[in-house]
Protein backbone atom coordinates (compact mmCIF):
# COMPACT_ATOMS: atom_id res chain seq x y z
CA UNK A 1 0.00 0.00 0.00
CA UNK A 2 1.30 3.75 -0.61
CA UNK A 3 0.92 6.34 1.19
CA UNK A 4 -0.09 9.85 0.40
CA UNK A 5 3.46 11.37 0.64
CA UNK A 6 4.97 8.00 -1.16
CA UNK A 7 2.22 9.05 -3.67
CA UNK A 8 3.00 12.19 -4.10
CA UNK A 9 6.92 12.00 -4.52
CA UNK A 10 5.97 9.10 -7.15
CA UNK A 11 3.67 11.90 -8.83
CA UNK A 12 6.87 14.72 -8.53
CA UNK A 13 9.48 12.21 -10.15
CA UNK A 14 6.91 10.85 -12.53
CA UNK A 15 5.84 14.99 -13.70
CA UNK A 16 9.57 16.00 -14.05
CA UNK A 17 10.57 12.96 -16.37
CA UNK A 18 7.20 13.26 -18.50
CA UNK A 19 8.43 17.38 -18.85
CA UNK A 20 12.19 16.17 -20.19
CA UNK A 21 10.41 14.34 -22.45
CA UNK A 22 7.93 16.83 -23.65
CA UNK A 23 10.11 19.07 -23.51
CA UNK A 24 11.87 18.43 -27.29
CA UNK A 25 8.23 18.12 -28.65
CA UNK A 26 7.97 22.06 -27.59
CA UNK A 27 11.24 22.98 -28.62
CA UNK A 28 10.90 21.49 -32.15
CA UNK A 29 7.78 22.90 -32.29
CA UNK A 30 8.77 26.67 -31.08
CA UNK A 31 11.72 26.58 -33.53
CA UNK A 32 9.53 26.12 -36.56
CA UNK A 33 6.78 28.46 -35.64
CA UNK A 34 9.09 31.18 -35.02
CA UNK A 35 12.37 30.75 -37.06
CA UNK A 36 11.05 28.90 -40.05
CA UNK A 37 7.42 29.90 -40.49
CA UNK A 38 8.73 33.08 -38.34
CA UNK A 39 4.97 33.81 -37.32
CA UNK A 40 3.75 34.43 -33.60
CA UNK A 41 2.10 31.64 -32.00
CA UNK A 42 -1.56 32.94 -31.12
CA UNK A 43 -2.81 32.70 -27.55
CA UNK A 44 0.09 32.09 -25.59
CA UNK A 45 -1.97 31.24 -22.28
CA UNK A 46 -4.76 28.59 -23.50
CA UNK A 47 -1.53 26.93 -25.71
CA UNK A 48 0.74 26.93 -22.53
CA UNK A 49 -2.08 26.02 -20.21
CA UNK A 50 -2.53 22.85 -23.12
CA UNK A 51 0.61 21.68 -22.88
CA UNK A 52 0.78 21.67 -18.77
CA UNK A 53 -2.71 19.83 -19.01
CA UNK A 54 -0.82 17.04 -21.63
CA UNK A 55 2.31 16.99 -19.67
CA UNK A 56 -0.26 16.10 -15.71
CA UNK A 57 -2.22 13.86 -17.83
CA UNK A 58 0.91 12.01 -19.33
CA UNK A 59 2.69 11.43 -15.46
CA UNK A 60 -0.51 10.66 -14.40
CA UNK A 61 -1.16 7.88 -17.22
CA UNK A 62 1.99 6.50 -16.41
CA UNK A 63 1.65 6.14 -12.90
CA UNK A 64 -1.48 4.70 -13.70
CA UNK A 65 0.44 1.88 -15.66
CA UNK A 66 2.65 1.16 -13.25
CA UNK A 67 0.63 1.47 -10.12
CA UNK A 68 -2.69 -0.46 -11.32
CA UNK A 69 -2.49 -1.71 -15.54
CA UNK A 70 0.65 -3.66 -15.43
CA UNK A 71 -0.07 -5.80 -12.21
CA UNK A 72 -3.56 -6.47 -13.24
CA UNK A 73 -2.23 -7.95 -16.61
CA UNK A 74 0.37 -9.77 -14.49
CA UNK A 75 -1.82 -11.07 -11.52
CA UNK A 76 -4.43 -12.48 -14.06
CA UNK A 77 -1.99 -14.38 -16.46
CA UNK A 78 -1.11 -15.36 -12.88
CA UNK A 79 -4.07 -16.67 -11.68
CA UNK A 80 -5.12 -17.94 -15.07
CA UNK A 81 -2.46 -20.70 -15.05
CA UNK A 82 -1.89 -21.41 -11.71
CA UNK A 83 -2.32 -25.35 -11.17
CA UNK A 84 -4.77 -24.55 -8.28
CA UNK A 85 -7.23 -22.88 -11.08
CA UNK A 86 -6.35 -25.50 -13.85
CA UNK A 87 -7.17 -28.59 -12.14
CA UNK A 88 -9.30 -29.76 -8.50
CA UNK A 89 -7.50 -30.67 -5.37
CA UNK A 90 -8.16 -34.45 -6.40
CA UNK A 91 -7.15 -34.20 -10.08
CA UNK A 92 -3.91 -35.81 -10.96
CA UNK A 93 -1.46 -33.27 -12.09
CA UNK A 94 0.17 -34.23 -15.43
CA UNK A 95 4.16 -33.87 -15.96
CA UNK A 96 3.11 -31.29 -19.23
CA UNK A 97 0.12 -29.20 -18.97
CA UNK A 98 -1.62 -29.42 -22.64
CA UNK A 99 -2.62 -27.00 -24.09
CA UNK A 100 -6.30 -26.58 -24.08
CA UNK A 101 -5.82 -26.89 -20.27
CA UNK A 102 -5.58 -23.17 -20.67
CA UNK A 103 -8.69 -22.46 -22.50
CA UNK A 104 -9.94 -19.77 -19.97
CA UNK A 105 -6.75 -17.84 -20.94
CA UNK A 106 -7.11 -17.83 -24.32
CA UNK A 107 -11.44 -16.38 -23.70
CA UNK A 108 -9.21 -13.72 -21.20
CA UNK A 109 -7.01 -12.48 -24.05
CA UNK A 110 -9.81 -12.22 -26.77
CA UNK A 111 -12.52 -10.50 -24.51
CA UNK A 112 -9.54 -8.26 -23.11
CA UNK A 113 -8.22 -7.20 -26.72
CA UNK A 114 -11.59 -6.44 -28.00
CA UNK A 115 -12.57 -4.24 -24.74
CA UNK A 116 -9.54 -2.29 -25.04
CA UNK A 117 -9.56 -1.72 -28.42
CA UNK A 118 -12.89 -0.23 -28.50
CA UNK A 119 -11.97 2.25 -25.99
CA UNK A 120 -8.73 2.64 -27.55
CA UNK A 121 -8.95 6.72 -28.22
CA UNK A 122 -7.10 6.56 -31.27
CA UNK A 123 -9.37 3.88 -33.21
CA UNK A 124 -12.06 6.27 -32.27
CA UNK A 125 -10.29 9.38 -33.88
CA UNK A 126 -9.50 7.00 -37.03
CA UNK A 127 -12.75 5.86 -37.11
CA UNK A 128 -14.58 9.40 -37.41
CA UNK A 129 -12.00 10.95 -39.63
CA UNK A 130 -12.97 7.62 -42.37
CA UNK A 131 -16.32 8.39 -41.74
CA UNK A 132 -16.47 11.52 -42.53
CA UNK A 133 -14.02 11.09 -45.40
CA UNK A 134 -16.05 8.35 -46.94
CA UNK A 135 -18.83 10.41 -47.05
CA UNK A 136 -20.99 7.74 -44.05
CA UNK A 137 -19.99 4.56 -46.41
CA UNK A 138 -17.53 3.67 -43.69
CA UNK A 139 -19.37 3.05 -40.52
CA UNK A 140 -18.11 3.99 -37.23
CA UNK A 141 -19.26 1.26 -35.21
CA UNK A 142 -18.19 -1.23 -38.07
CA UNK A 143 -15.23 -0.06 -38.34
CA UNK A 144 -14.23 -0.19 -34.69
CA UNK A 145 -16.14 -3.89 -34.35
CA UNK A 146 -14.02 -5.26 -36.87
CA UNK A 147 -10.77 -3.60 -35.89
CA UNK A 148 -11.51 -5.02 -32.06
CA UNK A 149 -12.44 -8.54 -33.51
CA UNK A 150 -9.56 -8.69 -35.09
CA UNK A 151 -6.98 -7.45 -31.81
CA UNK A 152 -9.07 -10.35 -30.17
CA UNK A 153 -8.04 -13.04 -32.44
CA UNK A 154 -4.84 -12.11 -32.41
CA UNK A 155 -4.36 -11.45 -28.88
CA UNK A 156 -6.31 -14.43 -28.58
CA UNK A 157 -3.88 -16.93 -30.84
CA UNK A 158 0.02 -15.14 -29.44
CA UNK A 159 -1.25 -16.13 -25.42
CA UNK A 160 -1.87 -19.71 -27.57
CA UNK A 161 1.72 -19.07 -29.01
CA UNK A 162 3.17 -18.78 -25.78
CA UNK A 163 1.27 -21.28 -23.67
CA UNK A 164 3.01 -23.65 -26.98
CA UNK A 165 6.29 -22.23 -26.80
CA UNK A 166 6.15 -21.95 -30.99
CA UNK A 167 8.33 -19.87 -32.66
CA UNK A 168 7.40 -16.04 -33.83
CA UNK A 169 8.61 -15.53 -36.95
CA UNK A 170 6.13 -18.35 -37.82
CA UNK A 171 2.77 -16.53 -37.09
CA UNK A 172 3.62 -13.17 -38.15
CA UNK A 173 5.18 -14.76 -41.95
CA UNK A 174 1.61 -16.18 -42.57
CA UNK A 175 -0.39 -13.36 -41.29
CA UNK A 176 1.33 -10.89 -43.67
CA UNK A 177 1.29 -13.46 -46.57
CA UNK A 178 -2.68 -13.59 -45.81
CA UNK A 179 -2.29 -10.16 -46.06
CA UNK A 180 -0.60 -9.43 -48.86
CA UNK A 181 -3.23 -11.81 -50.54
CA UNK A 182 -6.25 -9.62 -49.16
CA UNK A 183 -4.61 -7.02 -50.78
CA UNK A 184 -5.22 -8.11 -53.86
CA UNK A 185 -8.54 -8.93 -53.85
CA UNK A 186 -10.18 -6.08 -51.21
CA UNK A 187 -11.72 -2.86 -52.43
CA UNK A 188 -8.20 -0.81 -53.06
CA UNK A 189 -10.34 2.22 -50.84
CA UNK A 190 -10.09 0.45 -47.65
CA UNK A 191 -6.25 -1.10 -48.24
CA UNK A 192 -4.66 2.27 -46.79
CA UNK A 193 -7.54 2.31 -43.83
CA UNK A 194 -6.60 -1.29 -43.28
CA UNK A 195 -3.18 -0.97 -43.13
CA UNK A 196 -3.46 2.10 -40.74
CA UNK A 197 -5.81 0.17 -38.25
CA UNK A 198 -3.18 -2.05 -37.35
CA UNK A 199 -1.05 0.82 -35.79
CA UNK A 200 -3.76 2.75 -34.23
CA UNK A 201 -4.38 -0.56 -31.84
CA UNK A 202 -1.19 -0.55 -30.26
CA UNK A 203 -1.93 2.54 -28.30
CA UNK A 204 -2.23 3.90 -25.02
CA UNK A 205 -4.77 1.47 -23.66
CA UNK A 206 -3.95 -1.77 -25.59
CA UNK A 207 -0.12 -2.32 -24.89
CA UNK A 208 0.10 -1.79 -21.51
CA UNK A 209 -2.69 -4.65 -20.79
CA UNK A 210 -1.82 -6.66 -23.69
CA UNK A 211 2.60 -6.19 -23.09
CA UNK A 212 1.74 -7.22 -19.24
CA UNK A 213 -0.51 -10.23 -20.36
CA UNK A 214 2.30 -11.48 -22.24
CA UNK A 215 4.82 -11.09 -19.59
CA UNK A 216 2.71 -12.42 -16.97
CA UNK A 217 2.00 -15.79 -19.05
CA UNK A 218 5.45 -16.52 -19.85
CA UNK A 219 6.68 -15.61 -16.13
CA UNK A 220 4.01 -18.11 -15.22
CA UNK A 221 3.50 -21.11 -18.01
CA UNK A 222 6.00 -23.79 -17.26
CA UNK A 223 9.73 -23.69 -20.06
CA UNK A 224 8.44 -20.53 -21.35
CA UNK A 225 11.50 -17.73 -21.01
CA UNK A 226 9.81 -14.06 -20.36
CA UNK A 227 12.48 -11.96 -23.09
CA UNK A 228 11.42 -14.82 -25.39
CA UNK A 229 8.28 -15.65 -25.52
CA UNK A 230 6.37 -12.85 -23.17
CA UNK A 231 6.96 -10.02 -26.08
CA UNK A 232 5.17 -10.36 -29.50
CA UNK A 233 1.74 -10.02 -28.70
CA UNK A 234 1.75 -6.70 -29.61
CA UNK A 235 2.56 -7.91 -33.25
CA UNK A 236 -0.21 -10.16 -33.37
CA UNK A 237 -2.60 -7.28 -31.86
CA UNK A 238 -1.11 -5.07 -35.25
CA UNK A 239 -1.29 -7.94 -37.43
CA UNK A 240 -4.90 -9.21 -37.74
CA UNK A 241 -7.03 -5.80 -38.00
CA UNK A 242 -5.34 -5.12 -41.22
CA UNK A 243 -7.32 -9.11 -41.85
CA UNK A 244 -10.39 -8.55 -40.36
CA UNK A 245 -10.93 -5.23 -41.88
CA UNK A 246 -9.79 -5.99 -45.10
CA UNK A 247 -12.42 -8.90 -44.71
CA UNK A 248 -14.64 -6.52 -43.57
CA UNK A 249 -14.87 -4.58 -46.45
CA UNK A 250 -14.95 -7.16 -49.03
CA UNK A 251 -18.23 -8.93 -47.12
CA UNK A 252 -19.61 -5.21 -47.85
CA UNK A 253 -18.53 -5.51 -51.24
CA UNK A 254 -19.97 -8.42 -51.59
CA UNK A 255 -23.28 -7.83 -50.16
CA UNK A 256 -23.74 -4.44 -52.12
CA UNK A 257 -22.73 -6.81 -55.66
CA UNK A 258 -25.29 -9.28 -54.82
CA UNK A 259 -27.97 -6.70 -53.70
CA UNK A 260 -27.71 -5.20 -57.06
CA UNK A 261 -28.06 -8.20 -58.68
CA UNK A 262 -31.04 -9.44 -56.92
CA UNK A 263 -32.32 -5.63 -57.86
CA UNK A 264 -32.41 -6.81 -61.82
């Protein structure tokens, strides 16, 4: 438990590293407003007043992460594999643990990956913006649904990857080959869209759940080596949007084709 002055010497460390790093955002910025562009910045006080808000809400974010995000990912993946949850006091413990023994961690990543990523502010920003591009042919909702789907099946299959021990490289080669293939055959509007979903996932509220959920399973899963196999799940949670939103758009395509035919 911390205390309130513990808390609030946390806070002062935590504000005074978050304003070194902020503080070559500002500079970059400054030196470009006023010695390339060499034009005044307008309304000093509401623009310095935004960046002390940014800089409060960054240190407290991040003692958010490490105070309350991180160990909840960790004490989950915890309790998810522990033998005591696996198996009843008079089950016989096997020497390796298949598996589909772990079948509650695998419904734990998907449900977590798709809750995050539809709060995830950034897929809600990308969302509007294609909306409102697209003239209301791209639906918000839809949009964010199948970008969340597809962090959930991804985040879903890497805790599968680690619980097996396989190797990386393998998962990641035939997601972008499925890709690549997509590519090909979706509507060439929503590629770029696609593409971009994948990064706007692995944001503030996705990889700090997702990076300790990986951690925590391969600190906890029997022969599994944390700097190993607990990274990569971010990957994955990049990976299959770009899949389930391509697929997305070609089931609209699809449905709009047939529509039109059933129309003559």
């Amino acid at each position: 438990m911390i205390d309130g002055v513990a808390l609030l010497e946390h806070f002062g460390l935590t504000f005074i590293a978050t304003v070194r790093d902020v503080a070559p955002i500002a500079s970059i910025i400054l030196v470009f407003q006023l010695a390339v562009l060499r034009k005044p910045i307008g309304n000093w006080p509401k623009v310095l007043l935004g960046f002390v808000y940014v800089i409060i809400g960054l240190a407290l974010f991040l003692m958010g992460l490490e105070l309350a995000l991180f160990p909840i990912g960790e004490a989950m993946a915890s309790q998810l594999t522990s033998l005591t949850f696996l198996y009843d006091s008079g089950e016989v413990i096997p020497a390796t643990i298949p598996w589909n023994e772990y079948y509650w961690v695998y419904l734990f990543a998907a449900a977590i990956g798709f809750s995050t990523t539809i709060a995830e502010p950034s897929l809600i920003a990308v969302a509007l913006k294609a909306n409102r591009v697209s003239g209301g042919s791209i639906g918000v909702n839809g949009l964010r649904i199948a970008v969340a789907l597809g962090v959930a099946m991804g985040i879903a299959l890497g805790s599968y990857r680690i619980v097996v021990g396989d190797p990386l490289h393998n998962y990641i080669l035939l997601g972008y080959v499925v890709v690549v293939i997509q590519t090909n055959f979706a509507p060439k509007s929503i590629v770029p869209l696609a593409y971009d979903s994948g990064g706007v996932t692995t944001s503030t509220v996705t990889v700090p759940i997702v990076t300790a959920l990986g951690l925590g399973l391969a600190s906890t899963v029997p022969g599994r080596n944390p700097m190993l196999d607990g990274f990569g799940l971010i990957a994955f949670a990049s990976l299959f949007p770009m899949i389930t939103v391509m697929a997305y758009a070609q089931l609209a395509a699809w449905q709009a084709k047939r529509r039109e035919s059933d129309a003559l």
